[in-house]
ModelCIF file with pLDDT and N, C-alpha, C, O atoms, coordinates in Angstrom:
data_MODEL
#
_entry.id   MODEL 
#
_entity.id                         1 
_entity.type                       polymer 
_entity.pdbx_number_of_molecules   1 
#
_entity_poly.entity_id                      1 
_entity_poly.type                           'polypeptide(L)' 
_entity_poly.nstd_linkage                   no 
_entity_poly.nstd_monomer                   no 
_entity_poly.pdbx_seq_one_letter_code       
;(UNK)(UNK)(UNK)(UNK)(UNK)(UNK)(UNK)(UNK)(UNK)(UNK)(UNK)(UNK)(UNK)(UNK)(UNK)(UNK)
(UNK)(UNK)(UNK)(UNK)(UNK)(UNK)(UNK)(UNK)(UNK)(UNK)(UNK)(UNK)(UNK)(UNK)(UNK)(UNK)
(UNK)(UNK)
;
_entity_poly.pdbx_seq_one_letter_code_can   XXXXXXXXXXXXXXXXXXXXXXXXXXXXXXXXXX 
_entity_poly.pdbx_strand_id                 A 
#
loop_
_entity_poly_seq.entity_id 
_entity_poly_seq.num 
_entity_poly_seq.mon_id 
_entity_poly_seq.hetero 
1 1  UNK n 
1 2  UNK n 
1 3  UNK n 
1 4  UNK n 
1 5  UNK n 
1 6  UNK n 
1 7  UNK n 
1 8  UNK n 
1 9  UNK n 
1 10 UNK n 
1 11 UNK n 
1 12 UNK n 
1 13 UNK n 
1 14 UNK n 
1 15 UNK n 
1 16 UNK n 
1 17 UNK n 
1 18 UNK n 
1 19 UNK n 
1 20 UNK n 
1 21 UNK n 
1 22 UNK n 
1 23 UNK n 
1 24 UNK n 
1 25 UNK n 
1 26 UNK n 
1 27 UNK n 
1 28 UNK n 
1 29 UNK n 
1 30 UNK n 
1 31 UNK n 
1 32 UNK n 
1 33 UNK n 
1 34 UNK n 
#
_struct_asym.id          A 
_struct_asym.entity_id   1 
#
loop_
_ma_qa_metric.id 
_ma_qa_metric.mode 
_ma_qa_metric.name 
_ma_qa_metric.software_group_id 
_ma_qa_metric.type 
1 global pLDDT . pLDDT 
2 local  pLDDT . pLDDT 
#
_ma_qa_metric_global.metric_id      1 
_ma_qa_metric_global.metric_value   91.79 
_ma_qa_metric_global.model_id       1 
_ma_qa_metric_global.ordinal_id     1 
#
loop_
_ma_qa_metric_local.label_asym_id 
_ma_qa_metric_local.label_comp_id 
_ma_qa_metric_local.label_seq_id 
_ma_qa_metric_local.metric_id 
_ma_qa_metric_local.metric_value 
_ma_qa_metric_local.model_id 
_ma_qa_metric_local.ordinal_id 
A UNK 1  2 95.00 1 1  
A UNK 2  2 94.00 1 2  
A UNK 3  2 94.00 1 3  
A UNK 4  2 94.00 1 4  
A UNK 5  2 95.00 1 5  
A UNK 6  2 95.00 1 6  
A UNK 7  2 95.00 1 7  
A UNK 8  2 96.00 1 8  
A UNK 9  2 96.00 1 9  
A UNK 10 2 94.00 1 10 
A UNK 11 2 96.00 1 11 
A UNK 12 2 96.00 1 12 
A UNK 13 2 93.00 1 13 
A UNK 14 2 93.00 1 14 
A UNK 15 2 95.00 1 15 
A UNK 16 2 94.00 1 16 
A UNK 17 2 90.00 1 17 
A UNK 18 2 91.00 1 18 
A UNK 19 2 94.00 1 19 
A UNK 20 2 91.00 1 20 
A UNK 21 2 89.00 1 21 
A UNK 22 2 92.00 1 22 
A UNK 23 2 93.00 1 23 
A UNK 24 2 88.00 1 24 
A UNK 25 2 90.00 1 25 
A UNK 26 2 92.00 1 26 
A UNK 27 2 88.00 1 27 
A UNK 28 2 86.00 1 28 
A UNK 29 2 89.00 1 29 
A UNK 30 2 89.00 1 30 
A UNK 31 2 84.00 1 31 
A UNK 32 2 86.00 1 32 
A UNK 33 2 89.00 1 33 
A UNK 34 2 85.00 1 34 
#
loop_
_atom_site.group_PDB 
_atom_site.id 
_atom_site.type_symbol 
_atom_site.label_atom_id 
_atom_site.label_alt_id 
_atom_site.label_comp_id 
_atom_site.label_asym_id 
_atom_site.label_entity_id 
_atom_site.label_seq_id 
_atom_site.pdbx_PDB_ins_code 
_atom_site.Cartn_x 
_atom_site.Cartn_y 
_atom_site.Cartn_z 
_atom_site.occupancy 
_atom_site.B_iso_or_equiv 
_atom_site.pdbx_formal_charge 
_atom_site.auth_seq_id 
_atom_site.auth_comp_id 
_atom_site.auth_asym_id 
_atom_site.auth_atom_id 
_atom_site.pdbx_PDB_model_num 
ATOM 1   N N  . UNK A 1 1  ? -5.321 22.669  0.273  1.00 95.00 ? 1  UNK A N  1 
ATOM 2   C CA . UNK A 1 1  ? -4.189 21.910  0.795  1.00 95.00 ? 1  UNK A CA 1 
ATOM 3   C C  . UNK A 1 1  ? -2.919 22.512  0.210  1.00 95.00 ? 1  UNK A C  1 
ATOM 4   O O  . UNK A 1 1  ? -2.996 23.136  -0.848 1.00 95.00 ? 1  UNK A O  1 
ATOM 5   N N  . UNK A 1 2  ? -1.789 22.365  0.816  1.00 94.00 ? 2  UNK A N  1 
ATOM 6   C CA . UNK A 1 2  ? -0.434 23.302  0.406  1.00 94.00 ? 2  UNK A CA 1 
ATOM 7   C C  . UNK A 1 2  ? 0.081  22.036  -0.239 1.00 94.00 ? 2  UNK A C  1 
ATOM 8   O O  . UNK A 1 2  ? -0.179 20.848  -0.051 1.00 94.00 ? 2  UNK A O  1 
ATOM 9   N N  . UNK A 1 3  ? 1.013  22.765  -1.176 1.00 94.00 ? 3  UNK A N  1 
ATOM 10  C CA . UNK A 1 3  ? 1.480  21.496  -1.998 1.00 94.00 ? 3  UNK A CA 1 
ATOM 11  C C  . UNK A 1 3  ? 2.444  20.394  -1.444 1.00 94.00 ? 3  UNK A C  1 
ATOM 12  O O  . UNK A 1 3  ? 2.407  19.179  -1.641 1.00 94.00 ? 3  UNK A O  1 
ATOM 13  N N  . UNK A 1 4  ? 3.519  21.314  -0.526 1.00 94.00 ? 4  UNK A N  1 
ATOM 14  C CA . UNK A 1 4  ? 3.889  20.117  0.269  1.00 94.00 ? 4  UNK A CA 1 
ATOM 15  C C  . UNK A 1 4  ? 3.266  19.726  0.762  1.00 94.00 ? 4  UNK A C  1 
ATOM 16  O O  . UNK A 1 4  ? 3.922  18.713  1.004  1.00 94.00 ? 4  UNK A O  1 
ATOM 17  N N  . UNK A 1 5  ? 2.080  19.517  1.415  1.00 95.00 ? 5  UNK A N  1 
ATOM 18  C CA . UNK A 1 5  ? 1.001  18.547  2.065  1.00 95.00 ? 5  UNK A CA 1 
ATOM 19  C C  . UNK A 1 5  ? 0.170  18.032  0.989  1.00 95.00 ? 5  UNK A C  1 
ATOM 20  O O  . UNK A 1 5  ? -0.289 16.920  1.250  1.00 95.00 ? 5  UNK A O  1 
ATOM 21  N N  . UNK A 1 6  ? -0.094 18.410  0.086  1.00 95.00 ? 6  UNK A N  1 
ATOM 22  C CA . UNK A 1 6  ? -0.396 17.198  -1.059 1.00 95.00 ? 6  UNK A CA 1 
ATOM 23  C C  . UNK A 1 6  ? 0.250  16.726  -1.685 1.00 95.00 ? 6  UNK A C  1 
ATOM 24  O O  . UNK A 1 6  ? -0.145 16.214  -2.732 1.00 95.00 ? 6  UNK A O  1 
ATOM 25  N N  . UNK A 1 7  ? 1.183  16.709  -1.401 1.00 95.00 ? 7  UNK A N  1 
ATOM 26  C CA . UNK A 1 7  ? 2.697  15.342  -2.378 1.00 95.00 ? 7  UNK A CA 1 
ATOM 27  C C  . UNK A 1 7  ? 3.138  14.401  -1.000 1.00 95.00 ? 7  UNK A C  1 
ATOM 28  O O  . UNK A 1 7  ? 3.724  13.320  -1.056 1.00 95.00 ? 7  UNK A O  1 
ATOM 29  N N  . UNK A 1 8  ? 2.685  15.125  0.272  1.00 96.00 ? 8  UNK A N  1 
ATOM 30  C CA . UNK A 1 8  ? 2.693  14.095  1.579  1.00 96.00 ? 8  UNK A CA 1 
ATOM 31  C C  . UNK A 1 8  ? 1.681  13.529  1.638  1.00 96.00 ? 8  UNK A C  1 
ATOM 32  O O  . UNK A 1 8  ? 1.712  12.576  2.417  1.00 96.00 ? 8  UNK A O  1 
ATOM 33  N N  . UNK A 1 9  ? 0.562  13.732  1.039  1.00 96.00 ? 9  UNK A N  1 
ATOM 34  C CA . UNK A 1 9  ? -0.506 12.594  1.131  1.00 96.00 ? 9  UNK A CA 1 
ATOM 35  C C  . UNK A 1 9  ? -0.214 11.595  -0.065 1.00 96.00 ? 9  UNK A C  1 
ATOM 36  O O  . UNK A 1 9  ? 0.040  10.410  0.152  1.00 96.00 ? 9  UNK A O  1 
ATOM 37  N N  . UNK A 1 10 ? -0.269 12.203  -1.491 1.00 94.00 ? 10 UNK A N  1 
ATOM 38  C CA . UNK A 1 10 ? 0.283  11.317  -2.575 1.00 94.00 ? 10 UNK A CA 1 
ATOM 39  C C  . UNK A 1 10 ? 1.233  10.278  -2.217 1.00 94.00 ? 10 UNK A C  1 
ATOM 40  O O  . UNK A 1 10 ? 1.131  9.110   -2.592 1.00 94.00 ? 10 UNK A O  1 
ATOM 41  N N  . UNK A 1 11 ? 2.288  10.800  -1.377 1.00 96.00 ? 11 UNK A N  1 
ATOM 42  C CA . UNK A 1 11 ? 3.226  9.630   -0.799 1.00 96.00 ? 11 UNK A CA 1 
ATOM 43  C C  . UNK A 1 11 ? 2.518  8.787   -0.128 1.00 96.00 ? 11 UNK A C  1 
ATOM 44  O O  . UNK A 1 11 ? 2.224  7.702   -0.631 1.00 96.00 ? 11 UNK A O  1 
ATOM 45  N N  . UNK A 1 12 ? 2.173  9.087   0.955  1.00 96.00 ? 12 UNK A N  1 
ATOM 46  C CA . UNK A 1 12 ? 1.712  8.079   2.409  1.00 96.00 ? 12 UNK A CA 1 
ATOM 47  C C  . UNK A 1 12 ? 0.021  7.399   1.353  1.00 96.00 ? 12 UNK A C  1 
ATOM 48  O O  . UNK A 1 12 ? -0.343 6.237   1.531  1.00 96.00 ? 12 UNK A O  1 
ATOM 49  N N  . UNK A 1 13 ? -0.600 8.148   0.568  1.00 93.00 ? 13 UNK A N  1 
ATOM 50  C CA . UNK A 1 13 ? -1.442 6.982   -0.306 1.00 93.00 ? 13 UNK A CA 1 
ATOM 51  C C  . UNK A 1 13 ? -0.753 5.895   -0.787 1.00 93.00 ? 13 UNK A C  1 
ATOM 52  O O  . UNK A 1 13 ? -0.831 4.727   -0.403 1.00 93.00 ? 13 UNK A O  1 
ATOM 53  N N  . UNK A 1 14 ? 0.011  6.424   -1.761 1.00 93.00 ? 14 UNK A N  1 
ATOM 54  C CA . UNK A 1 14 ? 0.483  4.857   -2.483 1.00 93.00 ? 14 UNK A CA 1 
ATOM 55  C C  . UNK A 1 14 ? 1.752  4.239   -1.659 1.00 93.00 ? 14 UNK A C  1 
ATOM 56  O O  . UNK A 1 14 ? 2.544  3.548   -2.299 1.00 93.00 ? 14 UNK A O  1 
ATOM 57  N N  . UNK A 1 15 ? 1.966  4.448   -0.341 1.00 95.00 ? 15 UNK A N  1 
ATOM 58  C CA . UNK A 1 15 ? 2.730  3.830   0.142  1.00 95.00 ? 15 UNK A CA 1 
ATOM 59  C C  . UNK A 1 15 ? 1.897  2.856   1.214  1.00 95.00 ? 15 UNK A C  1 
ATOM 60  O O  . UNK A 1 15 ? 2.281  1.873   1.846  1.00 95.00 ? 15 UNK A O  1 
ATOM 61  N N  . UNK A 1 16 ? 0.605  3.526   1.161  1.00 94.00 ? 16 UNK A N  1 
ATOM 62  C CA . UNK A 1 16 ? -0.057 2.190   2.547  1.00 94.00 ? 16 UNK A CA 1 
ATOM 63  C C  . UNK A 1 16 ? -0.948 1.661   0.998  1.00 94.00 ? 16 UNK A C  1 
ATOM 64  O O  . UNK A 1 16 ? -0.555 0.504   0.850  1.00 94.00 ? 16 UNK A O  1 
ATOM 65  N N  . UNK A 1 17 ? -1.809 1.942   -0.025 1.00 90.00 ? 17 UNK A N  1 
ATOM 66  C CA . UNK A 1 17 ? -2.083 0.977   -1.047 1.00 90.00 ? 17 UNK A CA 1 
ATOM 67  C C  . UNK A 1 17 ? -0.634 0.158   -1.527 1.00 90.00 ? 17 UNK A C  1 
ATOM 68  O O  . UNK A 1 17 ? -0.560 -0.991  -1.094 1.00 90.00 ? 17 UNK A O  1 
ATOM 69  N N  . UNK A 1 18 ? -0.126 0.366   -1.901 1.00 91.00 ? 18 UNK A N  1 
ATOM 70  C CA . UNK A 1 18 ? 1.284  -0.476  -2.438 1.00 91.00 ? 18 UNK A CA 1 
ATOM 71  C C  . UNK A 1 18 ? 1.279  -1.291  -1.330 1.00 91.00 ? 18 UNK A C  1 
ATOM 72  O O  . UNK A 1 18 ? 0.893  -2.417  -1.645 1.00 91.00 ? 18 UNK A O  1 
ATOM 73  N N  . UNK A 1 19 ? 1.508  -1.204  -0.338 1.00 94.00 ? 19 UNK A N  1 
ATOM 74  C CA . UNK A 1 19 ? 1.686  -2.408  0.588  1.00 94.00 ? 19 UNK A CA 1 
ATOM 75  C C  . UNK A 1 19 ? 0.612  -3.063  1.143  1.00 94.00 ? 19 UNK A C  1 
ATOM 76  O O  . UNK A 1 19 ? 0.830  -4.133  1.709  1.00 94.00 ? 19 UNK A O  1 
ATOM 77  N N  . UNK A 1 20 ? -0.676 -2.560  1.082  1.00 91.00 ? 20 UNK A N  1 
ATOM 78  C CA . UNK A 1 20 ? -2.000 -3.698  0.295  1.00 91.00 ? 20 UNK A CA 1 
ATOM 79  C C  . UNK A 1 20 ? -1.789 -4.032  -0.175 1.00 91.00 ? 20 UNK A C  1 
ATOM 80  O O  . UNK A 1 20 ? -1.369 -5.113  0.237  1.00 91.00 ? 20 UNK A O  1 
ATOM 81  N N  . UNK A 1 21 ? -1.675 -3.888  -1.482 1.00 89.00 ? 21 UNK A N  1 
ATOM 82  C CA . UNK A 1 21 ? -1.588 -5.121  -2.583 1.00 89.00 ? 21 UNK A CA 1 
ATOM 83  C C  . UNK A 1 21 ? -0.898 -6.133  -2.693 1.00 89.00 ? 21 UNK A C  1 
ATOM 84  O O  . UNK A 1 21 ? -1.210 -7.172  -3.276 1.00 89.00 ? 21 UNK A O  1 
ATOM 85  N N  . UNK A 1 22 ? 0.599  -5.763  -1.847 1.00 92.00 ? 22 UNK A N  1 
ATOM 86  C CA . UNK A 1 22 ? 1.270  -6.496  -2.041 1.00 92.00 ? 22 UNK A CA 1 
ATOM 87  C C  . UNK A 1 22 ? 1.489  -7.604  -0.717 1.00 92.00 ? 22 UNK A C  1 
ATOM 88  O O  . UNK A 1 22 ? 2.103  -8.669  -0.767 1.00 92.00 ? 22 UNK A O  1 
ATOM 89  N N  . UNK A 1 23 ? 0.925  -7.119  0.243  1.00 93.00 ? 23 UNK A N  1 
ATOM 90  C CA . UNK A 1 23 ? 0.156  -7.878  1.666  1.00 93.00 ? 23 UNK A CA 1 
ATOM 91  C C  . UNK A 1 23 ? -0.846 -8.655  1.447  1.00 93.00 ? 23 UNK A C  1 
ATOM 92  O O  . UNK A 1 23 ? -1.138 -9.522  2.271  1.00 93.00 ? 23 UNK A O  1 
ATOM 93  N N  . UNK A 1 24 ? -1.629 -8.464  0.171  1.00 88.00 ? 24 UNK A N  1 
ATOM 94  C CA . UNK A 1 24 ? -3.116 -9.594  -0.380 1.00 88.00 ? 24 UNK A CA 1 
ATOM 95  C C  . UNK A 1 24 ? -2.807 -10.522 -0.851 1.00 88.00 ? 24 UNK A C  1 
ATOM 96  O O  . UNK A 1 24 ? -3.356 -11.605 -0.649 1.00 88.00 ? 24 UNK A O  1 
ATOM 97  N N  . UNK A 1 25 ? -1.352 -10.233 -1.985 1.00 90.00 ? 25 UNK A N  1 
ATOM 98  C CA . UNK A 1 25 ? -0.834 -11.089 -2.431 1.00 90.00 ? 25 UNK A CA 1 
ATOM 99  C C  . UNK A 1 25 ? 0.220  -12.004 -1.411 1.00 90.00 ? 25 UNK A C  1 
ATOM 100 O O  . UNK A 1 25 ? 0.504  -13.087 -1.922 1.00 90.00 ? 25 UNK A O  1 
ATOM 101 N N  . UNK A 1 26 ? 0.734  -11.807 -0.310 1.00 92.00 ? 26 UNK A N  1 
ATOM 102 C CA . UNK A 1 26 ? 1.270  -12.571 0.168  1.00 92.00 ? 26 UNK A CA 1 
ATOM 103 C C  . UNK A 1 26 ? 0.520  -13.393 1.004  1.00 92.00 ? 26 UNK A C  1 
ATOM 104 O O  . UNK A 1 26 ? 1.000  -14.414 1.497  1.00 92.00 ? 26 UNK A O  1 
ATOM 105 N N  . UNK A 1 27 ? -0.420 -13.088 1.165  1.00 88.00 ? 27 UNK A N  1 
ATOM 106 C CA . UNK A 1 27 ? -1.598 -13.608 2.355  1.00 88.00 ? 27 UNK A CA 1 
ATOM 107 C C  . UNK A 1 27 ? -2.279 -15.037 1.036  1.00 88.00 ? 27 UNK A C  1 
ATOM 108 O O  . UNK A 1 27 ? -2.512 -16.240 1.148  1.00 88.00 ? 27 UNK A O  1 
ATOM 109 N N  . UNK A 1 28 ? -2.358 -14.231 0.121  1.00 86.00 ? 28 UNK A N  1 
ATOM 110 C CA . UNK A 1 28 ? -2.897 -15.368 -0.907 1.00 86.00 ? 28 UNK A CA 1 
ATOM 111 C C  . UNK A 1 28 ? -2.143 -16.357 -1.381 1.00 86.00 ? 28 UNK A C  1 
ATOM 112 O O  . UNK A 1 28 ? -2.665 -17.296 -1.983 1.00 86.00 ? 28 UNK A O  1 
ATOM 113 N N  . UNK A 1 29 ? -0.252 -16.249 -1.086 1.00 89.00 ? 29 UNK A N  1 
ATOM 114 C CA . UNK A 1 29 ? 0.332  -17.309 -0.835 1.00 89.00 ? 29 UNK A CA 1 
ATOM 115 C C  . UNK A 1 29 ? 0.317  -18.170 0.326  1.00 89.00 ? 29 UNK A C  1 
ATOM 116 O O  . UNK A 1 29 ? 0.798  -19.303 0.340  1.00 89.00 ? 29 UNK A O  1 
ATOM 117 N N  . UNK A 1 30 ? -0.259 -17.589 1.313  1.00 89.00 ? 30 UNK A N  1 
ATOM 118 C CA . UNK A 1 30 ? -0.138 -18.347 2.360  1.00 89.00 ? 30 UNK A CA 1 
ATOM 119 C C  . UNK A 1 30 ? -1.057 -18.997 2.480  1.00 89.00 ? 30 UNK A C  1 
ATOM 120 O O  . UNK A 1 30 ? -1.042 -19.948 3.262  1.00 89.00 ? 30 UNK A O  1 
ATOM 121 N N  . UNK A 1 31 ? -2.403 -18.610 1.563  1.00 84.00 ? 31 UNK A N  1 
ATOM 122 C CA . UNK A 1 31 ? -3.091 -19.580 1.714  1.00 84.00 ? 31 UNK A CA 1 
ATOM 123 C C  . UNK A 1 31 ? -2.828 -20.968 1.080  1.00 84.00 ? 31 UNK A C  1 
ATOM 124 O O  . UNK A 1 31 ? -3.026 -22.027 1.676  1.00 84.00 ? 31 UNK A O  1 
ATOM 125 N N  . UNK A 1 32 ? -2.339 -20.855 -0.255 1.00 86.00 ? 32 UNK A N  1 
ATOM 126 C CA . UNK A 1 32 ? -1.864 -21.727 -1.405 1.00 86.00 ? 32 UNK A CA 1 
ATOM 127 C C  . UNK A 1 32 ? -0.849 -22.148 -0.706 1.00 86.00 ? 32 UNK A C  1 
ATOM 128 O O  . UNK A 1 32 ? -0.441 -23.106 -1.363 1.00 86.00 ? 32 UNK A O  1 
ATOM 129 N N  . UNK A 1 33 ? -0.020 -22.011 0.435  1.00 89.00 ? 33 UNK A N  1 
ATOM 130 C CA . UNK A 1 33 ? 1.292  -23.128 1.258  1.00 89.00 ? 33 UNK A CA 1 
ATOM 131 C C  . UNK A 1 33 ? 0.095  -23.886 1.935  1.00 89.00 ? 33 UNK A C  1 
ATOM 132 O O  . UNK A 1 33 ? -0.085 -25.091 1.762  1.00 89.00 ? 33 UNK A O  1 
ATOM 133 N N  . UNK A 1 34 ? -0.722 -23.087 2.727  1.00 85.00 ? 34 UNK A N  1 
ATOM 134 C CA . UNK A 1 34 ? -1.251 -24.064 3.918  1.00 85.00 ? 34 UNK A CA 1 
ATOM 135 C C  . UNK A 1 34 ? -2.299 -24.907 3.326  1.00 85.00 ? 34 UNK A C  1 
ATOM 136 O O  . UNK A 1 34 ? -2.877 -25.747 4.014  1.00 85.00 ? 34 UNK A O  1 
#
């Protein structure tokens, strides 16, 4: 893999995990409203 294409995956990884986690956690407030 060329390095700019592995610092474009490093990105687009922790940018769709980061917004898992932080999508589980909002989902797990919504359960705790409803």
């Amino acid at each position: 893999i060329s390095f700019n294409g592995c610092m474009a995956q490093l990105f687009f990884l922790h940018l769709c995990a980061c917004a898992e986690i932080f999508l589980l956690t909002i989902m797990a407030y919504d359960r705790y409203i409803a």
